[in-house]
N, C-alpha and C. Protein backbone atom coordinates (compact mmCIF):
# COMPACT_ATOMS: atom_id res chain seq x y z
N UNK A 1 -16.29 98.67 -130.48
CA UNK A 1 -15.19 97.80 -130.89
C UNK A 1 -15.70 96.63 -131.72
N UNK A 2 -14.73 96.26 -132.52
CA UNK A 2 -15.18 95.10 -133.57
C UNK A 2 -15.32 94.22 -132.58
N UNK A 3 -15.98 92.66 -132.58
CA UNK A 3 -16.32 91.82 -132.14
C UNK A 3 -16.25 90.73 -132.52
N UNK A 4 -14.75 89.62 -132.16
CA UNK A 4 -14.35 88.88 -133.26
C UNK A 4 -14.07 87.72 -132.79
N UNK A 5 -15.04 86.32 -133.18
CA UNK A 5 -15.24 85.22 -131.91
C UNK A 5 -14.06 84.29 -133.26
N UNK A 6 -12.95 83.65 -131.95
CA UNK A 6 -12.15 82.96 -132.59
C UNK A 6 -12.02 81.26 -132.13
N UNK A 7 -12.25 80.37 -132.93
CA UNK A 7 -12.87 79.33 -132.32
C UNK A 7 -11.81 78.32 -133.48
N UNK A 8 -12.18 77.34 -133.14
CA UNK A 8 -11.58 75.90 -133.84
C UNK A 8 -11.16 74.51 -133.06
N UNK A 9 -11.15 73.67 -133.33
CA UNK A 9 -11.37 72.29 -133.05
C UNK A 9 -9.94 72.17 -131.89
N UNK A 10 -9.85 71.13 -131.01
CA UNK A 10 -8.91 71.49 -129.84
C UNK A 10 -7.62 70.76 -130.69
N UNK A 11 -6.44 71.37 -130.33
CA UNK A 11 -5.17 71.27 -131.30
C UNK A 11 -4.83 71.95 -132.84
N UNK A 12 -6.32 73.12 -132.93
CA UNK A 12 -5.84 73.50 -134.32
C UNK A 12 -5.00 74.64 -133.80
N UNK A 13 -4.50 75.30 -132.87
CA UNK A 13 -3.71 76.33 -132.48
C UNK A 13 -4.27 77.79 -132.06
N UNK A 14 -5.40 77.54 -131.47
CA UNK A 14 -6.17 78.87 -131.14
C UNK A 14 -5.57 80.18 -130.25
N UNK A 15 -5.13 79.37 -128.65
CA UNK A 15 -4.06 79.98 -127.95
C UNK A 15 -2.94 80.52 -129.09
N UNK A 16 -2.24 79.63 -130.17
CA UNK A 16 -1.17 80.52 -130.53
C UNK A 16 -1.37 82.09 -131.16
N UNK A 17 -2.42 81.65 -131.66
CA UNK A 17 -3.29 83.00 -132.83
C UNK A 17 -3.55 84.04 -131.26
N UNK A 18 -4.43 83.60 -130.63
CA UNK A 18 -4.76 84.38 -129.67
C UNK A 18 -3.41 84.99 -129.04
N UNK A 19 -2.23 84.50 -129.13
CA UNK A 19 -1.21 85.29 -128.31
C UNK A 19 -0.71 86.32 -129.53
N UNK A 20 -0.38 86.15 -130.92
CA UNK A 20 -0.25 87.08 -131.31
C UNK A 20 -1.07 88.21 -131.80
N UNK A 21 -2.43 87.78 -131.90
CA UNK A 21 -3.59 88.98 -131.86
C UNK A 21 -3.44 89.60 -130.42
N UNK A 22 -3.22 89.33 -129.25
CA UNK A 22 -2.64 90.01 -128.28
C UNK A 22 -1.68 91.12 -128.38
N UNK A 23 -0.57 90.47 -129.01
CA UNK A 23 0.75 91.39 -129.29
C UNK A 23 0.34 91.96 -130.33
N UNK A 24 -0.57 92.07 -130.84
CA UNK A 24 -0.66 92.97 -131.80
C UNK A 24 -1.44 94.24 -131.58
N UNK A 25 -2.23 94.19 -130.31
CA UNK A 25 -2.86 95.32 -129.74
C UNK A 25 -4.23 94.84 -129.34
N UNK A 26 -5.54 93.72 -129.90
CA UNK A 26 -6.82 93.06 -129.55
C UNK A 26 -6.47 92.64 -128.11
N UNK A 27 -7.70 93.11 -127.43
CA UNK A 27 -7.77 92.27 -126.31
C UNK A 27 -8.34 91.42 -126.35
N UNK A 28 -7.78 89.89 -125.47
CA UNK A 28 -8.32 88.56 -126.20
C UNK A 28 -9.04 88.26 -124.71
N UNK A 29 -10.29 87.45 -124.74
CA UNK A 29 -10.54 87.02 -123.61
C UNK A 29 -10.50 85.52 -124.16
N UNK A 30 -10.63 84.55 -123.19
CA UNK A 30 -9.99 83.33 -123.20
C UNK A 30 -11.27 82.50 -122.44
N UNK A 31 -11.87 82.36 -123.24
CA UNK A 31 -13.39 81.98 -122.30
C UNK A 31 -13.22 80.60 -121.37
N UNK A 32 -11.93 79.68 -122.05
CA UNK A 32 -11.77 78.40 -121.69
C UNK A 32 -10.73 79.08 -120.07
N UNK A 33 -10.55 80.22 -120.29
CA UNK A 33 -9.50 80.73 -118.92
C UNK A 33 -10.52 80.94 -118.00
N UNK A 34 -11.60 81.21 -118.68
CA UNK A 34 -12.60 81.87 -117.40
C UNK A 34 -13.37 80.69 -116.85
N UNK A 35 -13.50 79.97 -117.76
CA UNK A 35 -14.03 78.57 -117.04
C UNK A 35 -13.13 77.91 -116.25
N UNK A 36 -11.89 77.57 -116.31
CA UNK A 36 -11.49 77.24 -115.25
C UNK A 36 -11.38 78.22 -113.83
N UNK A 37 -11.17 79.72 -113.91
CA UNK A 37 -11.62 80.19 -112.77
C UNK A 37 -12.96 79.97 -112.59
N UNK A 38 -13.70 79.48 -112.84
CA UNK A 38 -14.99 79.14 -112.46
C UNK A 38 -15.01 77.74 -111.41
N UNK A 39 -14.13 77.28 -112.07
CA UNK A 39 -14.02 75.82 -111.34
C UNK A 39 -12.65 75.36 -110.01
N UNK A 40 -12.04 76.66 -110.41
CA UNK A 40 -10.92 76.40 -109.39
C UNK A 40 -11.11 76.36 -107.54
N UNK A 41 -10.25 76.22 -106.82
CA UNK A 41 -10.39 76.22 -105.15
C UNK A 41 -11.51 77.31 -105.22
N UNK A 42 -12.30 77.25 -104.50
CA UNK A 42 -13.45 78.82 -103.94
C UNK A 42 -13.93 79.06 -105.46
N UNK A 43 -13.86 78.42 -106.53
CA UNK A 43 -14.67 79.45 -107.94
C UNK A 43 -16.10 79.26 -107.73
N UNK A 44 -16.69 80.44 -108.12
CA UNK A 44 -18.06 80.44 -108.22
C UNK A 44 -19.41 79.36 -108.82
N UNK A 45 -18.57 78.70 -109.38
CA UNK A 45 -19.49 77.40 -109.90
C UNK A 45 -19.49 76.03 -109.22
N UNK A 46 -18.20 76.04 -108.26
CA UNK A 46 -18.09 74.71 -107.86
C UNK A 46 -18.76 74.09 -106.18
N UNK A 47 -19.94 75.16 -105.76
CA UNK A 47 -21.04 74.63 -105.14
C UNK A 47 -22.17 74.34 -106.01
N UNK A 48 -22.49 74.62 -106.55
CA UNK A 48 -23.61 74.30 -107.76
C UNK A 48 -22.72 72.87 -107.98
N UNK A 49 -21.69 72.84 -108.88
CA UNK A 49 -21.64 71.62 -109.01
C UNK A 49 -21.33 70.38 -108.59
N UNK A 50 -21.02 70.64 -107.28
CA UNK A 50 -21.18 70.18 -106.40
C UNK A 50 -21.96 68.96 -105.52
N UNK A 51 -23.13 69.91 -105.94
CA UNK A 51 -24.46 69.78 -105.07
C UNK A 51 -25.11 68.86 -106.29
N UNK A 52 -24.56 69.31 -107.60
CA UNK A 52 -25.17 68.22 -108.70
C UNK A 52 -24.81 66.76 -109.13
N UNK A 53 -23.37 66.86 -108.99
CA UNK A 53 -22.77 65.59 -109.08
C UNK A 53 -22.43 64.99 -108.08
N UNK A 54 -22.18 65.27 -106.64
CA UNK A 54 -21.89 64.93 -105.61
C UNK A 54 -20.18 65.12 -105.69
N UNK A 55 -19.95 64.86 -104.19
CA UNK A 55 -18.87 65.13 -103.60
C UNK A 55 -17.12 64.58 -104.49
N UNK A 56 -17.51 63.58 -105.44
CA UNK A 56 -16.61 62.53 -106.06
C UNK A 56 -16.54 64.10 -107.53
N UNK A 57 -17.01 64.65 -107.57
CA UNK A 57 -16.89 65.80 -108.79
C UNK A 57 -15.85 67.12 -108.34
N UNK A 58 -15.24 66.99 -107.25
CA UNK A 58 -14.46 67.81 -106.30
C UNK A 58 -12.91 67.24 -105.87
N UNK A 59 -11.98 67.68 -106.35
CA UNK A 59 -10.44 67.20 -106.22
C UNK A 59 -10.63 67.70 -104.51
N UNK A 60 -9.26 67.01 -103.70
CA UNK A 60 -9.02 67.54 -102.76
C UNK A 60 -9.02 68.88 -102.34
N UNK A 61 -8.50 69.78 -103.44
CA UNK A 61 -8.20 71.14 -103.02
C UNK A 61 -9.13 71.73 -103.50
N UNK A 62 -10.58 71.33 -103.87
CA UNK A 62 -11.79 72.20 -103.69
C UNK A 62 -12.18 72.45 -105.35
N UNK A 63 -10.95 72.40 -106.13
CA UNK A 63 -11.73 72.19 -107.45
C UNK A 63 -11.92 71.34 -108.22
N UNK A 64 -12.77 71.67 -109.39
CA UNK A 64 -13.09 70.71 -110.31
C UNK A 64 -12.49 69.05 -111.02
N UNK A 65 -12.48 68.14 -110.63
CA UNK A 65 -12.65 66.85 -110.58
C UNK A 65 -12.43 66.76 -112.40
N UNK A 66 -11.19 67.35 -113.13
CA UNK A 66 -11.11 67.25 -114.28
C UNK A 66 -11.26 65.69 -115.05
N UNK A 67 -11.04 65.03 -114.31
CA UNK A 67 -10.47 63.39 -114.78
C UNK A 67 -12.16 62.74 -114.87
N UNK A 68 -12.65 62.84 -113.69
CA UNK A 68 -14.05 62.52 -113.03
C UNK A 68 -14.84 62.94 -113.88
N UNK A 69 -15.23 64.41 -114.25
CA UNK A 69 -16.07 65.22 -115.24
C UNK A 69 -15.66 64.43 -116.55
N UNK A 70 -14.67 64.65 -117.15
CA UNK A 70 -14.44 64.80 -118.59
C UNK A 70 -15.10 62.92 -118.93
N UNK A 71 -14.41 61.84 -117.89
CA UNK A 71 -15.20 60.38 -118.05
C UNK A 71 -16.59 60.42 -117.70
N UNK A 72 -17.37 61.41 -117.31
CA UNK A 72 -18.50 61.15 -116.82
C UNK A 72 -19.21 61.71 -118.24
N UNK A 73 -18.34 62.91 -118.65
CA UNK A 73 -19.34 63.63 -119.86
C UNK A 73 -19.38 62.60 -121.05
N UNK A 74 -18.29 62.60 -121.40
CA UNK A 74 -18.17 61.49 -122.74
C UNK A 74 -18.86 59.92 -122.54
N UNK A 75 -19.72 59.93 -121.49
CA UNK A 75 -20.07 58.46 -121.12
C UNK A 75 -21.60 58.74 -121.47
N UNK A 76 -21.96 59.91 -120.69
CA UNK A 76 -23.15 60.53 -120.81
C UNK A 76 -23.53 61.64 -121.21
N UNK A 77 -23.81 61.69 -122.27
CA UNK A 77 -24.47 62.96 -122.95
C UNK A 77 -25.03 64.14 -122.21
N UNK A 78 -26.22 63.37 -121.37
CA UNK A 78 -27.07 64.28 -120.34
C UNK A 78 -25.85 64.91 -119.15
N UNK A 79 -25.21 64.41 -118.92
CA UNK A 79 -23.99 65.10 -117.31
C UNK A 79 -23.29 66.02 -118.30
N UNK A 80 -22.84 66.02 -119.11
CA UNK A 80 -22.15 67.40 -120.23
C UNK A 80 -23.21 68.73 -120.36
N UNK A 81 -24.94 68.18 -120.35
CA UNK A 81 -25.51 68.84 -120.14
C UNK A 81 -25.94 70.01 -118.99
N UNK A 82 -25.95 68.96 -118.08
CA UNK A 82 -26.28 69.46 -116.88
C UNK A 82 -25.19 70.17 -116.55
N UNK A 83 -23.67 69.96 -116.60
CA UNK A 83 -22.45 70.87 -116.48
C UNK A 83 -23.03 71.94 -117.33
N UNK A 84 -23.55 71.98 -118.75
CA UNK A 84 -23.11 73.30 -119.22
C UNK A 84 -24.21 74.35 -118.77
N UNK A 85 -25.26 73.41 -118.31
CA UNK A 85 -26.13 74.33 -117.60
C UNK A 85 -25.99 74.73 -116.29
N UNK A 86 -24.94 74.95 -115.56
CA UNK A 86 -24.62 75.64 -115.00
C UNK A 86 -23.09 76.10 -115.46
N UNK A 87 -22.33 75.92 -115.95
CA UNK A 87 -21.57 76.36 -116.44
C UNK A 87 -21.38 77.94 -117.03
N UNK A 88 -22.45 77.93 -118.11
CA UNK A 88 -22.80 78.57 -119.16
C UNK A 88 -22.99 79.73 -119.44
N UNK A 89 -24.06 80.05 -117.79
CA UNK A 89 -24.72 81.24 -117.66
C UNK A 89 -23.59 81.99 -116.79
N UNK A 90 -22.44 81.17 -116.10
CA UNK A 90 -21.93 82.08 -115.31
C UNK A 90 -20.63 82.43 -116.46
N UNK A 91 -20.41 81.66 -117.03
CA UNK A 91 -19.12 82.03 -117.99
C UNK A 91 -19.69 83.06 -118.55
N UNK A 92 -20.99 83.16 -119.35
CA UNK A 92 -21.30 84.26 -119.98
C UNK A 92 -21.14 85.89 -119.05
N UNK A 93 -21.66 85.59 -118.05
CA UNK A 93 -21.64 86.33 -117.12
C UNK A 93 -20.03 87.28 -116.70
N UNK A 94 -19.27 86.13 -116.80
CA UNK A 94 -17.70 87.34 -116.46
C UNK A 94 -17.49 87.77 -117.98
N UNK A 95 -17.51 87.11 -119.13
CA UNK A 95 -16.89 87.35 -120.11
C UNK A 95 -17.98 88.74 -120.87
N UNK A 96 -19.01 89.00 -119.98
CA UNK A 96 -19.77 90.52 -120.13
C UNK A 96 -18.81 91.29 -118.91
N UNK A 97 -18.73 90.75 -118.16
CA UNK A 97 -18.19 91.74 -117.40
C UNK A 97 -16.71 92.17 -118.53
N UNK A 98 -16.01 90.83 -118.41
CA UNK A 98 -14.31 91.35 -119.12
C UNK A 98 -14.44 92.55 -120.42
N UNK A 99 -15.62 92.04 -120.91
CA UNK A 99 -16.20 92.90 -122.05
C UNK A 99 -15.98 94.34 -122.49
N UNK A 100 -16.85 94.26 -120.88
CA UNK A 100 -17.30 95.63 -120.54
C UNK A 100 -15.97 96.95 -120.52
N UNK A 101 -14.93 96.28 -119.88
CA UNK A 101 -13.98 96.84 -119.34
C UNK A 101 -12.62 97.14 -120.31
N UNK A 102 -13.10 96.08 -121.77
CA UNK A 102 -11.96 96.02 -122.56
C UNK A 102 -11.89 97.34 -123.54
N UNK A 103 -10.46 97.36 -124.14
CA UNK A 103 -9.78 98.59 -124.58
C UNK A 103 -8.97 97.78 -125.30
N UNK A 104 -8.58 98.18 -126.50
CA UNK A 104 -7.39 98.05 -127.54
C UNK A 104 -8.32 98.05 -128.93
N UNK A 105 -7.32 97.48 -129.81
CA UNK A 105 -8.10 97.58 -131.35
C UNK A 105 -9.44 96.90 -131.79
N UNK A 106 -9.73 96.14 -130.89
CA UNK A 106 -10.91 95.43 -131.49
C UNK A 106 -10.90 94.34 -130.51
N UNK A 107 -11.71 93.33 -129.73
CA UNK A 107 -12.13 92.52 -128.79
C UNK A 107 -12.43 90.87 -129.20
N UNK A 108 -11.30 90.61 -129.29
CA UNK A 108 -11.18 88.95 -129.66
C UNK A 108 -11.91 87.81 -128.48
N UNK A 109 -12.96 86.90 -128.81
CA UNK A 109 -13.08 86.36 -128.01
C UNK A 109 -12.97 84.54 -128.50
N UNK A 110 -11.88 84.50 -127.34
CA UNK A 110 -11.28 82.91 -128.06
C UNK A 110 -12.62 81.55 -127.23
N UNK A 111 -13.53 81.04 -128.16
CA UNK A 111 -14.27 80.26 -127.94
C UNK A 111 -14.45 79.15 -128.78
N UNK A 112 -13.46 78.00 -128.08
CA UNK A 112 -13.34 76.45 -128.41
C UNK A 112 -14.80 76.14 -128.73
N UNK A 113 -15.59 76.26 -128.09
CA UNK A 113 -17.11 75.69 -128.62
C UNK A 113 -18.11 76.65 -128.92
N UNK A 114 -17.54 77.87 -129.85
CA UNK A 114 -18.60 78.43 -130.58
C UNK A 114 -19.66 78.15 -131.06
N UNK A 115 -19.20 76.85 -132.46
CA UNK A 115 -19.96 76.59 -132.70
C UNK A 115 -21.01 75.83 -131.95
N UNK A 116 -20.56 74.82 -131.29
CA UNK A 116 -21.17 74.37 -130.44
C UNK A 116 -22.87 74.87 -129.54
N UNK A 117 -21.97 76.34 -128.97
CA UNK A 117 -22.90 76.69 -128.30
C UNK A 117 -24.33 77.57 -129.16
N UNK A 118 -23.88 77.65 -130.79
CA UNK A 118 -25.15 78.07 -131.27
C UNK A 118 -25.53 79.44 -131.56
N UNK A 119 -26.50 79.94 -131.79
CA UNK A 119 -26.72 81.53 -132.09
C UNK A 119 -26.46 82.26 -131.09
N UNK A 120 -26.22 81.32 -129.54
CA UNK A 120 -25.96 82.77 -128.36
C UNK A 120 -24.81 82.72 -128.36
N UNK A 121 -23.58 82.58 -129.16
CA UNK A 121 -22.76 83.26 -129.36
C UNK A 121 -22.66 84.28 -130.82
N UNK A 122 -22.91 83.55 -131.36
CA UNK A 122 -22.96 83.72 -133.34
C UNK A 122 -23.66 84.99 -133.23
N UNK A 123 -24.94 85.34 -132.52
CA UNK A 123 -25.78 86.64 -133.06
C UNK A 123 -25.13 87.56 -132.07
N UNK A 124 -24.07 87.53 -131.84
CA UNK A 124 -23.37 88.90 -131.09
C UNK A 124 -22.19 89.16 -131.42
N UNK A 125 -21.71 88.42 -132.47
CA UNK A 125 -20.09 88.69 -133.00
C UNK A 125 -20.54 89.59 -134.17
N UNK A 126 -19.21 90.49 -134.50
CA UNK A 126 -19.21 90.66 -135.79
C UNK A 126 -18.56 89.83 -136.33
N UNK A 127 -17.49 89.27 -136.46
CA UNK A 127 -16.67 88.69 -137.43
C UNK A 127 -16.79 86.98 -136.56
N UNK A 128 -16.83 85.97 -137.48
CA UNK A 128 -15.82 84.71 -137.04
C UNK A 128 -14.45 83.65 -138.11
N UNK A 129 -13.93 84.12 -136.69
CA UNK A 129 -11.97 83.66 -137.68
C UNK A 129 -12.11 82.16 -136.87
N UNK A 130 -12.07 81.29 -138.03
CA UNK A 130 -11.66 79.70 -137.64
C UNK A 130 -10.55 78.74 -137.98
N UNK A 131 -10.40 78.77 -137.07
CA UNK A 131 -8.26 78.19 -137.12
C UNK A 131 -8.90 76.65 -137.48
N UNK A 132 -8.03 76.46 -138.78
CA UNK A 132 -8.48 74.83 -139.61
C UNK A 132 -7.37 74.18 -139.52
N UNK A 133 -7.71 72.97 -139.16
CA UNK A 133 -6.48 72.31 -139.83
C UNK A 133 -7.03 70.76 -139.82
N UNK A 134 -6.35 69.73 -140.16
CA UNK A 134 -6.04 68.22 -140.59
C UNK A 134 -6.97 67.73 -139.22
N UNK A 135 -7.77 66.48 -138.98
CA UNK A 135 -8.11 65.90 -137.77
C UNK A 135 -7.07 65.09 -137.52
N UNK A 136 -6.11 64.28 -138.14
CA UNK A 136 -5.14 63.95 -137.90
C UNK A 136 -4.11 64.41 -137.09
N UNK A 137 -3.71 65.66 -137.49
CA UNK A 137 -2.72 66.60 -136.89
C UNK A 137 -3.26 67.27 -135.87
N UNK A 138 -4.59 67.51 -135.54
CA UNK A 138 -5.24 67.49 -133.97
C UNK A 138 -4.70 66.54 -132.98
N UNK A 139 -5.08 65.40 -133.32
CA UNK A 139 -5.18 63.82 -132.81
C UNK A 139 -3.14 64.02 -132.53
N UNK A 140 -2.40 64.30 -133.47
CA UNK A 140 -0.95 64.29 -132.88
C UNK A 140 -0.55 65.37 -132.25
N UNK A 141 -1.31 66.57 -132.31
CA UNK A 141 -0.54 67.55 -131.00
C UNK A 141 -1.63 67.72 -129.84
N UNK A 142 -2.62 67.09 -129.76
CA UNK A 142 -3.18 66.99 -128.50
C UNK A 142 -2.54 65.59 -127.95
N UNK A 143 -2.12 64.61 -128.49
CA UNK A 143 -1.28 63.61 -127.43
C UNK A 143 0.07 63.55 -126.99
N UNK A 144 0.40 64.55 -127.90
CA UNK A 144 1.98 65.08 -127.72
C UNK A 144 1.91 66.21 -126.61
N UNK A 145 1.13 67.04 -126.49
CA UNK A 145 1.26 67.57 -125.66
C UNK A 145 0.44 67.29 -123.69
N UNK A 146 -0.45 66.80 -124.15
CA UNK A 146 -1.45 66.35 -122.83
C UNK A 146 -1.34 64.82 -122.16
N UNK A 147 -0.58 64.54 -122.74
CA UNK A 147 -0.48 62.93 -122.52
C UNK A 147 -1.75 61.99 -122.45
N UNK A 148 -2.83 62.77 -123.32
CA UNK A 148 -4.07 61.89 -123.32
C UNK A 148 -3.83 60.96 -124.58
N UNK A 149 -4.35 59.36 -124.46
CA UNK A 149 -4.38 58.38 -125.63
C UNK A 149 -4.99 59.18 -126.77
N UNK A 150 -4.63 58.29 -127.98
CA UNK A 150 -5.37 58.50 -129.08
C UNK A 150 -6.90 58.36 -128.83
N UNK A 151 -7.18 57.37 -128.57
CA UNK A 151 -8.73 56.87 -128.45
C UNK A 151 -9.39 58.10 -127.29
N UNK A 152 -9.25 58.76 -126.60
CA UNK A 152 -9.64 59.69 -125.54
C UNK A 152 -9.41 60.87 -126.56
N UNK A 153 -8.41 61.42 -127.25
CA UNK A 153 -8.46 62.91 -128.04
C UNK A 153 -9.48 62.57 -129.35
N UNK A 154 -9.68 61.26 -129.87
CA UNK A 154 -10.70 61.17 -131.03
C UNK A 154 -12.19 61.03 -130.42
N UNK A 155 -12.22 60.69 -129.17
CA UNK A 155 -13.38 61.06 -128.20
C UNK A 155 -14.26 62.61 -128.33
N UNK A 156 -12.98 63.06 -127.86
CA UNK A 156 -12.90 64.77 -127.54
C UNK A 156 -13.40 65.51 -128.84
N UNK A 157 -12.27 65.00 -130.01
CA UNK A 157 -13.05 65.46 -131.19
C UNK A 157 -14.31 64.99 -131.92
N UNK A 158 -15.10 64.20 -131.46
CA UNK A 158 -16.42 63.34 -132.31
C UNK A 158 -17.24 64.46 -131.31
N UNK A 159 -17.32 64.45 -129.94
CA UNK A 159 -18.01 65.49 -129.33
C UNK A 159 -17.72 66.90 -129.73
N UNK A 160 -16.89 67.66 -130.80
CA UNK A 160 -16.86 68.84 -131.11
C UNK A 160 -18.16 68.74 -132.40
N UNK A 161 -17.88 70.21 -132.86
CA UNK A 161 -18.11 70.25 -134.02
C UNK A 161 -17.62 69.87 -135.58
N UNK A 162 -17.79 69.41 -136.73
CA UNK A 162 -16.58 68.80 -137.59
C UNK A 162 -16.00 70.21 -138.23
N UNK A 163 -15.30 70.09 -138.72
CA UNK A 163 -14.49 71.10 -139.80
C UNK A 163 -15.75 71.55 -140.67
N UNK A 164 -16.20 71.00 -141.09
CA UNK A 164 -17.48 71.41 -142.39
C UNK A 164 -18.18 72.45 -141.65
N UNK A 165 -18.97 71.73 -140.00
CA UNK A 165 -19.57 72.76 -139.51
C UNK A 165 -19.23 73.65 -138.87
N UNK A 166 -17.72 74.00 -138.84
CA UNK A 166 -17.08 75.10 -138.09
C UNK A 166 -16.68 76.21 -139.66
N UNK A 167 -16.33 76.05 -140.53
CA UNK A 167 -15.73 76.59 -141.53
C UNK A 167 -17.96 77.06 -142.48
N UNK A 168 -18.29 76.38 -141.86
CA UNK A 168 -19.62 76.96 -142.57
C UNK A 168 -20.13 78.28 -141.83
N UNK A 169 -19.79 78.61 -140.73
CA UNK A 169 -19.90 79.84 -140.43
C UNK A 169 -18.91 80.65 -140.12
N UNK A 170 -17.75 80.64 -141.04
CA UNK A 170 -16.69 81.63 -141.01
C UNK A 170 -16.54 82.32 -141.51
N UNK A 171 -15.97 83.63 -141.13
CA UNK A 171 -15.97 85.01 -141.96
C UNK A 171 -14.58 85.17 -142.72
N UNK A 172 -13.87 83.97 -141.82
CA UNK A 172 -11.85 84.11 -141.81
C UNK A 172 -11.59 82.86 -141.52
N UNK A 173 -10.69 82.27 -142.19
CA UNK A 173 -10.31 80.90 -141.84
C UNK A 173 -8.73 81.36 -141.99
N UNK A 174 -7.64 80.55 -140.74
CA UNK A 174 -6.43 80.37 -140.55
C UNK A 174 -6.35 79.06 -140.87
N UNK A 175 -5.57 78.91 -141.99
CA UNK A 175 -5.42 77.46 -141.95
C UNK A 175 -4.05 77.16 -141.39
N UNK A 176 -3.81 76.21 -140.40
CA UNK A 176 -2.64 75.47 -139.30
C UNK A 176 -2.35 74.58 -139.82
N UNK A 177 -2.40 73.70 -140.48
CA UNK A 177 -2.44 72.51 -140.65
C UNK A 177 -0.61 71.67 -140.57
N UNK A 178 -0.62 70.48 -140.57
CA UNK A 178 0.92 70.21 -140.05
C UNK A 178 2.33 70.43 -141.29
N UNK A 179 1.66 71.15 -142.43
CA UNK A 179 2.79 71.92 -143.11
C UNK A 179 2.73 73.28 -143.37
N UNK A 180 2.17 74.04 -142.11
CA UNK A 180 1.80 74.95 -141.99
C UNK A 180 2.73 75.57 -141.09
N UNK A 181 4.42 76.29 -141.33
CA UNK A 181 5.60 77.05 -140.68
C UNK A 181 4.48 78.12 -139.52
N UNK A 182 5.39 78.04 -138.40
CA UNK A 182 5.22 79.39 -138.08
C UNK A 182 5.28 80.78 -138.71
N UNK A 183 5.84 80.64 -139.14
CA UNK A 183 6.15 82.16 -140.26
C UNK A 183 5.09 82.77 -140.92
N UNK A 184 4.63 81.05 -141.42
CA UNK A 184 3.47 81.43 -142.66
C UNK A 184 2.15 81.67 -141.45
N UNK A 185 2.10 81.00 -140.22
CA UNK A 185 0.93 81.17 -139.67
C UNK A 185 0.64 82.50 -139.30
N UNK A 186 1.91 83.45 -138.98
CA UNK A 186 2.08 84.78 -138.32
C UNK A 186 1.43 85.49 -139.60
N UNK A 187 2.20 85.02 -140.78
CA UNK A 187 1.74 86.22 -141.62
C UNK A 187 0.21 86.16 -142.01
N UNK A 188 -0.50 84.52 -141.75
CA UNK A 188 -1.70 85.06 -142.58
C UNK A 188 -2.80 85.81 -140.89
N UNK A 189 -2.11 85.46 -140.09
CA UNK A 189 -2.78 86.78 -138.72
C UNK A 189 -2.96 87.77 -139.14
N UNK A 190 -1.27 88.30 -139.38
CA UNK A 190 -0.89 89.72 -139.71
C UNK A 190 -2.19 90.10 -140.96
N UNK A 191 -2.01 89.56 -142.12
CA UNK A 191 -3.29 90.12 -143.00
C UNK A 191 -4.36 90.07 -142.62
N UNK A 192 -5.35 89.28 -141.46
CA UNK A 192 -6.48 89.82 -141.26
C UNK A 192 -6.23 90.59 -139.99
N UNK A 193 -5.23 90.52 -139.39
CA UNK A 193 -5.07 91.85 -138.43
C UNK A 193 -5.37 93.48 -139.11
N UNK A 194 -4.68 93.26 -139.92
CA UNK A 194 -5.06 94.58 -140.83
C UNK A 194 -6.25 94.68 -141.41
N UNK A 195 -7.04 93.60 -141.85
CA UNK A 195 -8.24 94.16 -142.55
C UNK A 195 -9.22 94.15 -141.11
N UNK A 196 -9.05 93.75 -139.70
CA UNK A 196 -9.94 93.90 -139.21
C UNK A 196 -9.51 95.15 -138.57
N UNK A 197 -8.61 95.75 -138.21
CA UNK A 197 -8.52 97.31 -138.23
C UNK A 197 -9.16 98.14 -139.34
N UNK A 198 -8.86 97.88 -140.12
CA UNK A 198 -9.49 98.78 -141.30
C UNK A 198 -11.20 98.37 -141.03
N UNK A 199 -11.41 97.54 -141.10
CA UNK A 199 -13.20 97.21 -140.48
C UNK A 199 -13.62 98.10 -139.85
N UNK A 200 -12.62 98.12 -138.49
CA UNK A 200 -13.05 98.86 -137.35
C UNK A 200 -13.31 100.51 -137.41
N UNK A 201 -12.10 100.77 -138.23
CA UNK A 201 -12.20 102.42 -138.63
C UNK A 201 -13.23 103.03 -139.76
């Protein structure tokens, strides 16, 4: 199966792309889905992290301390680290398993920090599609929808990768941007839906 890592900056619309490459027949794995089962009540990562950050890294109901983590990472470089090192190896770990097991036209894998994470994702894709759009129009539908401040989502984005270095290793760019219709976003899917079938065959 083709192998097609779909990534872009948080608010350029990845989930939306990913739901209609769904309906279109790709099975999508959702790596940011598997990390939170990683971190939820009983998930497999949250004695390790546990045991690393102490007890204040743990909500009442046994998972991940979202509020706690996310101020601890952006404060300190090194604790983002140490999360992704344990993080990392186990996410990789189900998303071989989901892998393994998938079926449909070709195997989408939706990863917010592709670039980020470097050649151990990059040297195992065939294709990468990067949903672009405005940092501006990030910055207004991540506070419209999450109720996080401005100053906390321009946080979020200085710790990504920029547009330059996400679009420098793309095979496919969706551009989203905020005069960008639904209509028009479906159709430019639909055209590389088709050429990545035709890839595949």
């Amino acid at each position: 199966m083709l192998r097609l890592g779909l990534t872009g900056g948080i608010g350029a619309g990845k989930s939306t792309v990913a739901d209609i490459l769904s309906g279109l027949g790709a099975t999508v794995i959702d790596t940011d889905q598997v990390s939170r089962g990683l971190t939820a009540p009983g998930g497999l990562a949250m004695p390790a992290i546990e045991q690393e950050f102490g007890p204040q890294a743990v909500s009442e109901d046994g998972s991940l301390d979202r509020a706690f983590m996310r101020q601890l990472a952006f404060s300190d470089p090194h604790a983002r680290k140490r999360l992704e090192a344990i993080m990392h190896p186990l996410i990789r770990q189900q998303v071989g398993n989901l892998a393994s097991q998938a079926s449909g036209l070709y195997l989408v894998f939706d990863v917010p920090l592709l670039v980020e994470a470097g050649r151990r994702w990059i040297d195992e894709l065939d294709r990468i599609c990067v949903i672009d759009c405005e940092v501006e129009t990030q910055i207004q539908r991540v506070v419209a929808r999450s109720g996080l401040s401005r100053e906390q989502v321009e946080k979020i984005i200085q710790a990504q990768a920029s547009r330059e270095q996400r679009l420098a290793v793309a095979h496919d760019v969706i551009l989203n941007g905020k005069d960008i219709s639904n209509e028009n976003l479906r159709h430019q899917v639909l055209v590389l839906h088709e050429r990545w079938c035709n890839l595949e065959t």
